[in-house]
Protein backbone atom coordinates (compact mmCIF):
# COMPACT_ATOMS: atom_id res chain seq x y z
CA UNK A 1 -107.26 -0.34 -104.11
CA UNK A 2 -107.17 -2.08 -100.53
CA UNK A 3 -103.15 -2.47 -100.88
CA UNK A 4 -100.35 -1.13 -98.35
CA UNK A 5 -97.14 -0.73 -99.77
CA UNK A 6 -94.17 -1.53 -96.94
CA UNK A 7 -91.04 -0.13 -97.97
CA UNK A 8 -88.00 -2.19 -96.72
CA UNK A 9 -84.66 -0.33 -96.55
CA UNK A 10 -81.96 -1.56 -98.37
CA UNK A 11 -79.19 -3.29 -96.58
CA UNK A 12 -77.35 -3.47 -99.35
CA UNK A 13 -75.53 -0.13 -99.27
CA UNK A 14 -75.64 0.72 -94.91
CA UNK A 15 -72.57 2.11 -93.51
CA UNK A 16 -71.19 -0.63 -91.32
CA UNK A 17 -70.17 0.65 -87.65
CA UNK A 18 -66.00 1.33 -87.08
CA UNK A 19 -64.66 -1.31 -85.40
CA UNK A 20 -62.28 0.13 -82.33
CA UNK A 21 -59.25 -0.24 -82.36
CA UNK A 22 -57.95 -2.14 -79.86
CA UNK A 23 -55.74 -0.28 -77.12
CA UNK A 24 -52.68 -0.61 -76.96
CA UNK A 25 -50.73 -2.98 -74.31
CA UNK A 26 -48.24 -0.73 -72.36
CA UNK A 27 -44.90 -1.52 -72.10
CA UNK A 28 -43.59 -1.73 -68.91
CA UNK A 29 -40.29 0.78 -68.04
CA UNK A 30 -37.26 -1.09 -67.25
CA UNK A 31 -36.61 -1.28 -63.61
CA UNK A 32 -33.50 0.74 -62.91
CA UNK A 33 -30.83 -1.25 -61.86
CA UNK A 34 -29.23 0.59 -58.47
CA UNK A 35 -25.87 2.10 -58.23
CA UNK A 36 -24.14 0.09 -55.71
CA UNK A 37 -22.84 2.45 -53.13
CA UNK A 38 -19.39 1.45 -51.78
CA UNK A 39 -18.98 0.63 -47.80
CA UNK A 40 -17.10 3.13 -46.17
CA UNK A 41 -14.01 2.35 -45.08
CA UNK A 42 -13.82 1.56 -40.88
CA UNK A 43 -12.01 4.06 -39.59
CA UNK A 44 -9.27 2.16 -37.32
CA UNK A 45 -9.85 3.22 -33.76
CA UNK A 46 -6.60 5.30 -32.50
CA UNK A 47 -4.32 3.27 -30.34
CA UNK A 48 -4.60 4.47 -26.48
CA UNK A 49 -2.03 6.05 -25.18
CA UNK A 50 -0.67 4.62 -21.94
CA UNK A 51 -1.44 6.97 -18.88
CA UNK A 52 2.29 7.47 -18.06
CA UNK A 53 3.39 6.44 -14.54
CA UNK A 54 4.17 8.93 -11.96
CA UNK A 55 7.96 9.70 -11.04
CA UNK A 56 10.00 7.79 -8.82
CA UNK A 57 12.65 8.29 -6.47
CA UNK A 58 16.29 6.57 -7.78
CA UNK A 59 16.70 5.03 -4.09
CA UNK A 60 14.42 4.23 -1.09
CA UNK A 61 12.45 6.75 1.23
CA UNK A 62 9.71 5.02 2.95
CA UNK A 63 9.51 1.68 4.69
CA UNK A 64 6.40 -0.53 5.83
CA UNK A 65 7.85 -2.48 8.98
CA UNK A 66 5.63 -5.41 10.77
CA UNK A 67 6.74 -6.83 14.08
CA UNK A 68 4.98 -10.05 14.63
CA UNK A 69 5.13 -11.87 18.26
CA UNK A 70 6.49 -14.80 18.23
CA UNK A 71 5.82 -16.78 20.87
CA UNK A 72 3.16 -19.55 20.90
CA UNK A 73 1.04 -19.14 22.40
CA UNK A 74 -0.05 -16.50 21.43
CA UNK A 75 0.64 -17.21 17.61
CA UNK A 76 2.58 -20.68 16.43
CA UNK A 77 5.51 -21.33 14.02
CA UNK A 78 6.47 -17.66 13.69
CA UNK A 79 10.23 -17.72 12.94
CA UNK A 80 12.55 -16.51 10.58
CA UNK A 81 11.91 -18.86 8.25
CA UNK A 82 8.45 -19.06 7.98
CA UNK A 83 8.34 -15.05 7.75
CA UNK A 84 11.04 -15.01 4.58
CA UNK A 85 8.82 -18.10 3.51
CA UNK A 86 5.31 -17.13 3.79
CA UNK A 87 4.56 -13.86 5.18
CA UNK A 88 7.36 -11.73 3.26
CA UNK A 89 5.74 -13.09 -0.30
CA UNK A 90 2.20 -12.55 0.51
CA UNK A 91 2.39 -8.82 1.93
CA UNK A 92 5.34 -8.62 -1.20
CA UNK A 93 2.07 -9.54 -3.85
CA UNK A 94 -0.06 -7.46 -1.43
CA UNK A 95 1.78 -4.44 -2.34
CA UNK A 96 2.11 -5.16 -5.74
CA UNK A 97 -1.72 -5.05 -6.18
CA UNK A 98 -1.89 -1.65 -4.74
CA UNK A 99 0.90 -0.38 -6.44
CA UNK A 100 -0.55 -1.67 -9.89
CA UNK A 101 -3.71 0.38 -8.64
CA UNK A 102 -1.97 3.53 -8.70
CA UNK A 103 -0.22 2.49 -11.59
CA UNK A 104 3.08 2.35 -10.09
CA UNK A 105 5.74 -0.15 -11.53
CA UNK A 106 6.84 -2.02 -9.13
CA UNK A 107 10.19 -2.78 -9.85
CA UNK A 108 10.66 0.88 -9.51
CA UNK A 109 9.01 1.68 -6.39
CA UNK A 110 10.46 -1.76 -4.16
CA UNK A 111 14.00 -1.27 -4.16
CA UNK A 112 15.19 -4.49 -2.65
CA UNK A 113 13.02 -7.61 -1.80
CA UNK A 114 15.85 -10.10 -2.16
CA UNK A 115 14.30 -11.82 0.90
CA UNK A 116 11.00 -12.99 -1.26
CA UNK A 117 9.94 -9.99 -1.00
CA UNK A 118 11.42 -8.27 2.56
CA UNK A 119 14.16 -5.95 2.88
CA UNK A 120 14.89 -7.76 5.73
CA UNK A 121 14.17 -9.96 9.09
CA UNK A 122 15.28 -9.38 12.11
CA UNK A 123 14.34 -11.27 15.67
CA UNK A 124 13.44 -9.45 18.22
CA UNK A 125 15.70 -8.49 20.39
CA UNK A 126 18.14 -10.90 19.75
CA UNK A 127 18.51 -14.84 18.51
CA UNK A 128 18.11 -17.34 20.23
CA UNK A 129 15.89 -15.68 23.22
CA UNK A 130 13.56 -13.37 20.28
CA UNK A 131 9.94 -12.95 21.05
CA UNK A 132 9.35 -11.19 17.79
CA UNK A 133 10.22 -11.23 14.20
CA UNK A 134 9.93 -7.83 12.40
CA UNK A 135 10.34 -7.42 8.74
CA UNK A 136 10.55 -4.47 6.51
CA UNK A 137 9.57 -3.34 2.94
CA UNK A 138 11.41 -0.37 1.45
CA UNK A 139 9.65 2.31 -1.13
CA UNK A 140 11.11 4.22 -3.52
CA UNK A 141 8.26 6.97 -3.73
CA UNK A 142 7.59 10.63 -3.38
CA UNK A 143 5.49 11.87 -0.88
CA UNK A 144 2.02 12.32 -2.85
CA UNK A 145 1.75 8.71 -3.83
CA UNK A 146 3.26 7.32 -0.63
CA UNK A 147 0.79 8.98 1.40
CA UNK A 148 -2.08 6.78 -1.25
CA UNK A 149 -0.24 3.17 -1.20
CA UNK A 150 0.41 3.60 2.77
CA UNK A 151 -3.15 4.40 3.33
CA UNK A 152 -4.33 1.50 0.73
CA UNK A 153 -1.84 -0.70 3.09
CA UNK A 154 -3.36 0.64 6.34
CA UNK A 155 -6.45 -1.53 5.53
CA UNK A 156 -8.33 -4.56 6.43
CA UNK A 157 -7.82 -6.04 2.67
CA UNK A 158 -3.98 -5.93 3.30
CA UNK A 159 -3.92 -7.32 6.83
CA UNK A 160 -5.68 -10.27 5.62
CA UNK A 161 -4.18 -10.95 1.74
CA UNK A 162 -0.78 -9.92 3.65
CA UNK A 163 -0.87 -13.04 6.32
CA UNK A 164 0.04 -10.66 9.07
CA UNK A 165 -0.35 -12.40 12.27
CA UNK A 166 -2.41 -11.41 15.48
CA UNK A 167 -1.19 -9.07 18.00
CA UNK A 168 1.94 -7.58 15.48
CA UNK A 169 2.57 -3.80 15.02
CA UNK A 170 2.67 -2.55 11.64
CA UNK A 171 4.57 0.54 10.65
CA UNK A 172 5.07 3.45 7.89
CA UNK A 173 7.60 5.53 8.49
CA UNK A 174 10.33 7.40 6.49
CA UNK A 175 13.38 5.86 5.47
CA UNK A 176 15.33 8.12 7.37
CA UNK A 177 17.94 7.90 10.82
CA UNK A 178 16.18 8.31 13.19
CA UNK A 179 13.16 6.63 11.03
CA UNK A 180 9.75 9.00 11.45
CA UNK A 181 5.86 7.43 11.43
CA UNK A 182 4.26 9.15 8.37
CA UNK A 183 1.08 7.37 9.59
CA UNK A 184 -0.07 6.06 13.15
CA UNK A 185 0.89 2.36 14.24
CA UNK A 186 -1.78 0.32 14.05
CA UNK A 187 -2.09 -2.70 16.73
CA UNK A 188 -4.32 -5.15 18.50
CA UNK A 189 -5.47 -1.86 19.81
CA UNK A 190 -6.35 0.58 17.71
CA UNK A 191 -6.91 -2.14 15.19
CA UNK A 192 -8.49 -4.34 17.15
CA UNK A 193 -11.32 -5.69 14.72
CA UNK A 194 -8.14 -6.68 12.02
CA UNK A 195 -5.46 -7.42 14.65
CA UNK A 196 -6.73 -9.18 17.59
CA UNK A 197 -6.84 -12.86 18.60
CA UNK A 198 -10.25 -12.76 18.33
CA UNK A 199 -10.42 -12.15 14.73
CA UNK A 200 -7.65 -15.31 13.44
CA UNK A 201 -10.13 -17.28 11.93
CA UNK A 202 -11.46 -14.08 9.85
CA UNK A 203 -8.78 -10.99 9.37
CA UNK A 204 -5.29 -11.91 11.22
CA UNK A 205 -3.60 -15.22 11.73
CA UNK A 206 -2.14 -17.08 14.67
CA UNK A 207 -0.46 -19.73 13.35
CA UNK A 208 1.98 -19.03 10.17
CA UNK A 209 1.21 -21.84 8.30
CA UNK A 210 -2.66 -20.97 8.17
CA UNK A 211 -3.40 -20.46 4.58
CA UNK A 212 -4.88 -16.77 3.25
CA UNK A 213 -8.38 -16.93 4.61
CA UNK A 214 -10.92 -17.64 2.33
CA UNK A 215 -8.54 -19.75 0.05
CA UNK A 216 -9.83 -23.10 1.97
C-alpha cells in the first residue's frame, strides 16, 4: 500500500520511422547540336550593258570655225604655228570631253584633225599681210546631237579649257557650200564677259603661249 506502479513502454519492439528515399539527381538532356545551315550562294550581279552610242554620219556635216586676231597688240604670238601647236589641241581635248558627255565616240564624230586636232588653218586674208588665223573642226553628227555638243561648245567652260584668244569669232555652221550658222556667232560682243580683253587673265587669252587658266 503507498506504491505507484510506472509503466515504461517497451522500446524493444517500436516501429522505427521510414527513412526517405533520397530524390533522385536529374539528368540533364543533351544539348542539341545545330544543323549548320549552308550560305547561300551570292548571286553574281548581271554585267551592265553598255548604253549604245547614238548614230553617226559616214562623213562630215557640221563645222566649229574660230577666227582669232592676230595682231599684237591686241593679242601676241598668234600665228600659224602656235594655233596648230597650242590652240588646235586644247579646243581638240575640249571637244572630246563633251563628246564623251553625250557619249559620242570621238573618232566617229571628228572626221579629220590631222592638224593636232584642226581640220585646218588658214590666215586671214592672205600670208604674209594676215591679221587673223581661223581654224576649223569638222563633225560627223546628225542634227539632234549637234544641236547638244554645239550648245555645250557655246559656253564659258569651252572658251576657257579651249585657249581661244580675246576678241576672235567663233562659229557653228553646217558643213555645207555656201556654209549656214546653225547657232549665232558669238564675239567680244555678244560674249563680252568670255571674249573681251578685259577678261584675259580669267576666261580668254591674249597672248598664245599663256597657259589654260587656272593650271598656274
Amino acid at each position: 500500500p503507498g506504491q505507484v506502479t510506472v509503466i515504461i513502454p517497451s522500446l524493444c519492439c517500436s516501429t522505427p520511422s521510414p527513412v526517405p528515399s533520397p530524390s533522385p539527381t536529374p539528368v540533364p538532356s543533351p544539348t542539341p547540336t545545330p544543323t549548320p545551315v549552308p550560305s547561300p550562294t551570292p548571286t553574281p550581279s548581271p554585267t551592265p550593258t553598255p548604253t549604245p552610242s547614238p548614230p553617226t554620219p559616214a562623213f562630215a556635216t557640221y563645222m566649229m570655225w574660230i577666227s582669232s586676231p592676230a595682231l599684237d597688240p591686241p593679242n601676241g604670238n598668234v600665228n600659224v604655228n602656235t594655233v596648230e601647236a597650242i590652240m588646235c589641241p586644247a579646243m581638240n581635248a575640249t571637244i572630246n570631253h563633251v563628246l564623251e558627255s553625250y557619249n559620242l565616240p570621238f573618232a566617229d564624230v571628228m572626221t579629220n584633225t590631222s592638224l593636232n586636232g584642226c581640220y585646218r588653218v588658214t590666215p586671214l586674208p592672205d600670208p604674209p599681210r594676215f591679221v587673223r588665223i581661223a581654224y576649223k573642226f569638222l563633225f560627223a553628227l546628225f542634227p539632234t546631237e549637234w544641236g547638244l555638243v554645239s550648245a555645250a561648245l557655246d559656253s564659258e567652260g569651252a572658251i576657257r579649257e579651249g585657249h581661244v584668244m580675246c576678241d576672235s569669232i567663233v562659229y557653228w555652221q553646217t558643213f555645207t557650200s555656201p556654209a549656214v550658222n546653225t547657232r549665232t556667232p558669238i564675239n567680244n560682243e555678244n560674249r563680252a564677259p568670255w571674249l573681251s580683253q578685259a577678261v584675259s587673265d580669267s576666261v580668254c587669252y591674249n597672248d598664245a603661249n599663256q597657259p589654260i587658266h587656272g593650271t598656274r
